[in-house]
N, C-alpha and C. Protein backbone atom coordinates (compact mmCIF):
# COMPACT_ATOMS: atom_id res chain seq x y z
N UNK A 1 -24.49 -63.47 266.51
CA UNK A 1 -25.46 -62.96 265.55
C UNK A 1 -24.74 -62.37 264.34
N UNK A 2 -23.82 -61.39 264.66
CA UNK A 2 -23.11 -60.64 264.12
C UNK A 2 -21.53 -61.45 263.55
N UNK A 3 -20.20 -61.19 262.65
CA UNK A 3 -19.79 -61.82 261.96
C UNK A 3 -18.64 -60.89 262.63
N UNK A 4 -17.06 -60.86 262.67
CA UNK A 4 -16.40 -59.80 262.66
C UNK A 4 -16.19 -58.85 261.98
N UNK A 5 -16.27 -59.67 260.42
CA UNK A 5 -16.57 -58.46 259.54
C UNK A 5 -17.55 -57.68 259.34
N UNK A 6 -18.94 -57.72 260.07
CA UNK A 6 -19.78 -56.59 260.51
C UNK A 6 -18.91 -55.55 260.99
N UNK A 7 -18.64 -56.26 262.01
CA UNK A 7 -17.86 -55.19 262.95
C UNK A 7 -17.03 -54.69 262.94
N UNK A 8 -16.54 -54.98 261.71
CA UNK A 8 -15.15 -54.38 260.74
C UNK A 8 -15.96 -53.29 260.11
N UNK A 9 -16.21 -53.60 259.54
CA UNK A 9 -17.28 -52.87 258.37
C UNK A 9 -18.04 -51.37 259.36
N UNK A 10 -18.61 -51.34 260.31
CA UNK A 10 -19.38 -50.64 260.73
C UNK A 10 -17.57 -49.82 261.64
N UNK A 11 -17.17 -50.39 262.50
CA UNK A 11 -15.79 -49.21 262.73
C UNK A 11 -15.36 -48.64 261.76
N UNK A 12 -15.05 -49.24 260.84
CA UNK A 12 -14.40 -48.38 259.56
C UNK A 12 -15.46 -47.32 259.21
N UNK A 13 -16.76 -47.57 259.18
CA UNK A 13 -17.82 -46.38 258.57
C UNK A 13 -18.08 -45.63 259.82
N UNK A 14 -17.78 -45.72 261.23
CA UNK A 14 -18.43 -44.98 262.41
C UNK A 14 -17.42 -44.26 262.83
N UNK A 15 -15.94 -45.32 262.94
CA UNK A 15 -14.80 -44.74 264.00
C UNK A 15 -15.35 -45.67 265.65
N UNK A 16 -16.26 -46.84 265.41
CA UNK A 16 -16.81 -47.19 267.12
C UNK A 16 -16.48 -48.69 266.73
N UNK A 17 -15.38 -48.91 268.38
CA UNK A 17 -15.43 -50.30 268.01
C UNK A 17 -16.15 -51.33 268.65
N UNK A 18 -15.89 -52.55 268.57
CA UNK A 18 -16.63 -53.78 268.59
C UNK A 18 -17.84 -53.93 270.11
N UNK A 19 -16.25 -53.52 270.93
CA UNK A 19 -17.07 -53.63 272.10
C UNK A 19 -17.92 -52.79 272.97
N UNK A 20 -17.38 -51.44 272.20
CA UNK A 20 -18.59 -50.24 272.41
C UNK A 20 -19.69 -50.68 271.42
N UNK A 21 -19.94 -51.20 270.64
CA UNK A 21 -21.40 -51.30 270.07
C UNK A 21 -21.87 -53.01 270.85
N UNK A 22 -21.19 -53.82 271.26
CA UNK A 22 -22.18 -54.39 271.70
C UNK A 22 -22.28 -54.37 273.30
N UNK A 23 -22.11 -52.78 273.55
CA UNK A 23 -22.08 -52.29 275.23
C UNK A 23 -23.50 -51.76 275.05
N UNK A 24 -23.53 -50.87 273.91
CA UNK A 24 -25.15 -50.16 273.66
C UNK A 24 -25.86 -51.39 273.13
N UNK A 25 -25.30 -52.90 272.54
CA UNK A 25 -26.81 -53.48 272.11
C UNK A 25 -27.29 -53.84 273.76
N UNK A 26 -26.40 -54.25 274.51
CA UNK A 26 -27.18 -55.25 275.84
C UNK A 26 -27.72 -53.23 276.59
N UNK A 27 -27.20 -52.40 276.40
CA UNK A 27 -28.05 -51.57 277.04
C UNK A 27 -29.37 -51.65 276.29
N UNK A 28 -29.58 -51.55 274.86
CA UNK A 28 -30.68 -51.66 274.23
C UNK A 28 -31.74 -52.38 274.85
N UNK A 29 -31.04 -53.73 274.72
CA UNK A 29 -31.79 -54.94 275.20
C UNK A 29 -32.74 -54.60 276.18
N UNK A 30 -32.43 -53.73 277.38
CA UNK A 30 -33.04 -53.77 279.11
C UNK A 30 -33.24 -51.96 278.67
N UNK A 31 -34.16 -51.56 277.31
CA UNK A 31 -34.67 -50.29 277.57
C UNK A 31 -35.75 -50.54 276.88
N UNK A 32 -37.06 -49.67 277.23
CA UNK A 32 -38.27 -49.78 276.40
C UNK A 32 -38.17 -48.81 275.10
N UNK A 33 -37.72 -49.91 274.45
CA UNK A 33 -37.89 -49.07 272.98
C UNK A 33 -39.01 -48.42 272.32
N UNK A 34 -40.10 -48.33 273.11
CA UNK A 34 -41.19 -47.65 272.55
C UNK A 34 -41.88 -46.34 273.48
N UNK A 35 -40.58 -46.29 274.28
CA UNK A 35 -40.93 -45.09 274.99
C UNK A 35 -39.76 -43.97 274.15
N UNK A 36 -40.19 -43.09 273.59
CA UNK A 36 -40.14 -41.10 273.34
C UNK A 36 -38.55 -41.47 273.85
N UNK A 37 -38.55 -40.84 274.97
CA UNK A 37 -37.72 -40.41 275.49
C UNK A 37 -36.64 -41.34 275.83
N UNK A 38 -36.61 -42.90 275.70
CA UNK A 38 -35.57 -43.71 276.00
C UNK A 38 -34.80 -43.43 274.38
N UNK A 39 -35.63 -43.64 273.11
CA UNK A 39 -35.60 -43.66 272.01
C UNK A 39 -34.08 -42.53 272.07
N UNK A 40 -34.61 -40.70 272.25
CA UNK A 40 -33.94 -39.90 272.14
C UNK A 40 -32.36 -39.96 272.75
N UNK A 41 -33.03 -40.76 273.92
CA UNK A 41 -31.42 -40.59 274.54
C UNK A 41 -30.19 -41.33 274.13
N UNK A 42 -31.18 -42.73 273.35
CA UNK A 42 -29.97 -43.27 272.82
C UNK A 42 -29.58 -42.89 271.32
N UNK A 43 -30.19 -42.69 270.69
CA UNK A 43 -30.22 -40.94 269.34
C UNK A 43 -28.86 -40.44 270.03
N UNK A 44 -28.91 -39.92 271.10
CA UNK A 44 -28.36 -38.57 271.47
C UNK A 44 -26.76 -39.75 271.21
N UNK A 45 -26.85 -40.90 272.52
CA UNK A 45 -25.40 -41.22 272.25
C UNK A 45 -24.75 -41.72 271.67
N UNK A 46 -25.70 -42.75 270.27
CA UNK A 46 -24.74 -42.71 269.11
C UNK A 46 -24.68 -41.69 269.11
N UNK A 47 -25.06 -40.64 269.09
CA UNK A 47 -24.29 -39.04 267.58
C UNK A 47 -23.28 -38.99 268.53
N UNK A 48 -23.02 -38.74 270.16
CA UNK A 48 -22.09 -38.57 271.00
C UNK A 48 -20.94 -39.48 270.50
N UNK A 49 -21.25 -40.86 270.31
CA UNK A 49 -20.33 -41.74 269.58
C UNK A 49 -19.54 -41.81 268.53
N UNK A 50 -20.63 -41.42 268.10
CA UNK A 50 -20.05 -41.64 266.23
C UNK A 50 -19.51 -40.00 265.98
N UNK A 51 -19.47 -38.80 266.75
CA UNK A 51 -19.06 -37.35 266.27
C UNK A 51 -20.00 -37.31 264.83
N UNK A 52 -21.38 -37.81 265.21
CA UNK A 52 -22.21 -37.23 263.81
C UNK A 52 -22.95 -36.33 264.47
N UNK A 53 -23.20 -34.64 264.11
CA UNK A 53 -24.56 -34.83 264.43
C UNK A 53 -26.07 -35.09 264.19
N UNK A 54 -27.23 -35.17 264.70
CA UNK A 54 -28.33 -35.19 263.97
C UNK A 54 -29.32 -34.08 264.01
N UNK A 55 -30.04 -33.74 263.18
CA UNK A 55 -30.66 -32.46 263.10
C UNK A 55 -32.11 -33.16 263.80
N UNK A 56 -32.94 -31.98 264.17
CA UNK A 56 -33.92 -32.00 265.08
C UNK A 56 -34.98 -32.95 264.37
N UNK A 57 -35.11 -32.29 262.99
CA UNK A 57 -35.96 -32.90 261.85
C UNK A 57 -35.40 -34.85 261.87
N UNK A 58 -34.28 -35.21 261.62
CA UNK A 58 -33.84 -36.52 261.78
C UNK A 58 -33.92 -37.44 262.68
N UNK A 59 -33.70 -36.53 263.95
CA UNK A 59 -34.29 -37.29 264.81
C UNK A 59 -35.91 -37.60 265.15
N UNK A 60 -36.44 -37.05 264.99
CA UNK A 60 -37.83 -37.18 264.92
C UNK A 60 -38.45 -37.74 264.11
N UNK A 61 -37.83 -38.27 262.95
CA UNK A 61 -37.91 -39.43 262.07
C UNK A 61 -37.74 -40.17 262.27
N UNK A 62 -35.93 -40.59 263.22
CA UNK A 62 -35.88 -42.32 263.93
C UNK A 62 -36.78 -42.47 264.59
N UNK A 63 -37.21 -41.34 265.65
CA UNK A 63 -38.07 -41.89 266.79
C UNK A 63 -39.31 -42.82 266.35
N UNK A 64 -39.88 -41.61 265.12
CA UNK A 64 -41.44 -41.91 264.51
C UNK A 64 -40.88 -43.29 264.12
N UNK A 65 -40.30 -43.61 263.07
CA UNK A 65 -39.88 -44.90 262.65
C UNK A 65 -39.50 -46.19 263.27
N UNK A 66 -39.05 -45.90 264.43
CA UNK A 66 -38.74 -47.10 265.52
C UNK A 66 -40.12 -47.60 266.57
N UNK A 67 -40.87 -46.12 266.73
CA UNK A 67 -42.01 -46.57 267.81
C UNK A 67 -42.88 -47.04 266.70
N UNK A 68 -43.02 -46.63 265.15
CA UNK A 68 -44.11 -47.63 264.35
C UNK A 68 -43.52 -48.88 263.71
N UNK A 69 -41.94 -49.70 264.01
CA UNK A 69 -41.56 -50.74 263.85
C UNK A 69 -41.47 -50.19 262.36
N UNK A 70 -40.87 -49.51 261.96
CA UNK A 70 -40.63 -49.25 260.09
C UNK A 70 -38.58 -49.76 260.63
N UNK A 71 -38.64 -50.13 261.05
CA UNK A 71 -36.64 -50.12 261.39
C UNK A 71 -36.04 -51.34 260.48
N UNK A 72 -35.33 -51.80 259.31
CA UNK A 72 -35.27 -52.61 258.75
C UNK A 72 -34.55 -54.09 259.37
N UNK A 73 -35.21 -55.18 259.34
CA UNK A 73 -34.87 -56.08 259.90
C UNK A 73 -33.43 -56.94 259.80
N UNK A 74 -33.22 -56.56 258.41
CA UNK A 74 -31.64 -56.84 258.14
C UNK A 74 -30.43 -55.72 258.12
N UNK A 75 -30.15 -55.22 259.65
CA UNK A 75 -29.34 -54.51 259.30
C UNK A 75 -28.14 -54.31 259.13
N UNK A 76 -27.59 -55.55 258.94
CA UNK A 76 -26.03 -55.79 258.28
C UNK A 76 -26.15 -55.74 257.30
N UNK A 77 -27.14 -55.20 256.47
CA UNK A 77 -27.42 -55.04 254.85
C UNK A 77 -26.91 -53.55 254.59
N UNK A 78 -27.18 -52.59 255.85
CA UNK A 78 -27.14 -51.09 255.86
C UNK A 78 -25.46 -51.17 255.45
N UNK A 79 -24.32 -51.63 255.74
CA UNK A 79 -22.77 -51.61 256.18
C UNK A 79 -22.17 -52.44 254.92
């Protein structure tokens, strides 16, 4: 799907490499993304990942934004 230089591109901006992000997409894959609380936990372990943190207010914005499908469809555009 993805190119190496995605995955160039996104380590250099995170510090996470290749095969830790596509460890969380196949976890993605087999979670209900429209449940609250699956949403948060994986919130919680990028920031665990990436040493960002997110404020209470931010997160409650991905959540709202992911359970109403606002999440942008091209996101190798974000990197």
């Amino acid at each position: 799907m993805f190119g190496d230089n995605f995955y160039k591109k996104v380590e250099k901006k995170t510090k996470v490499n290749k095969d830790t992000i596509l460890g969380l997409a196949k976890k993605l894959q087999n979670s209900n993304m429209k449940d609250e609380k699956t949403i948060r936990e994986v919130i919680h372990e990028i920031s665990n990942l990436t040493g960002k943190d997110v404020t209470k207010e931010k997160e409650d914005k991905i959540v709202s934004s992911i359970i109403k499908d606002k999440v942008p469809k091209n996101i190798d555009k974000m990197f």
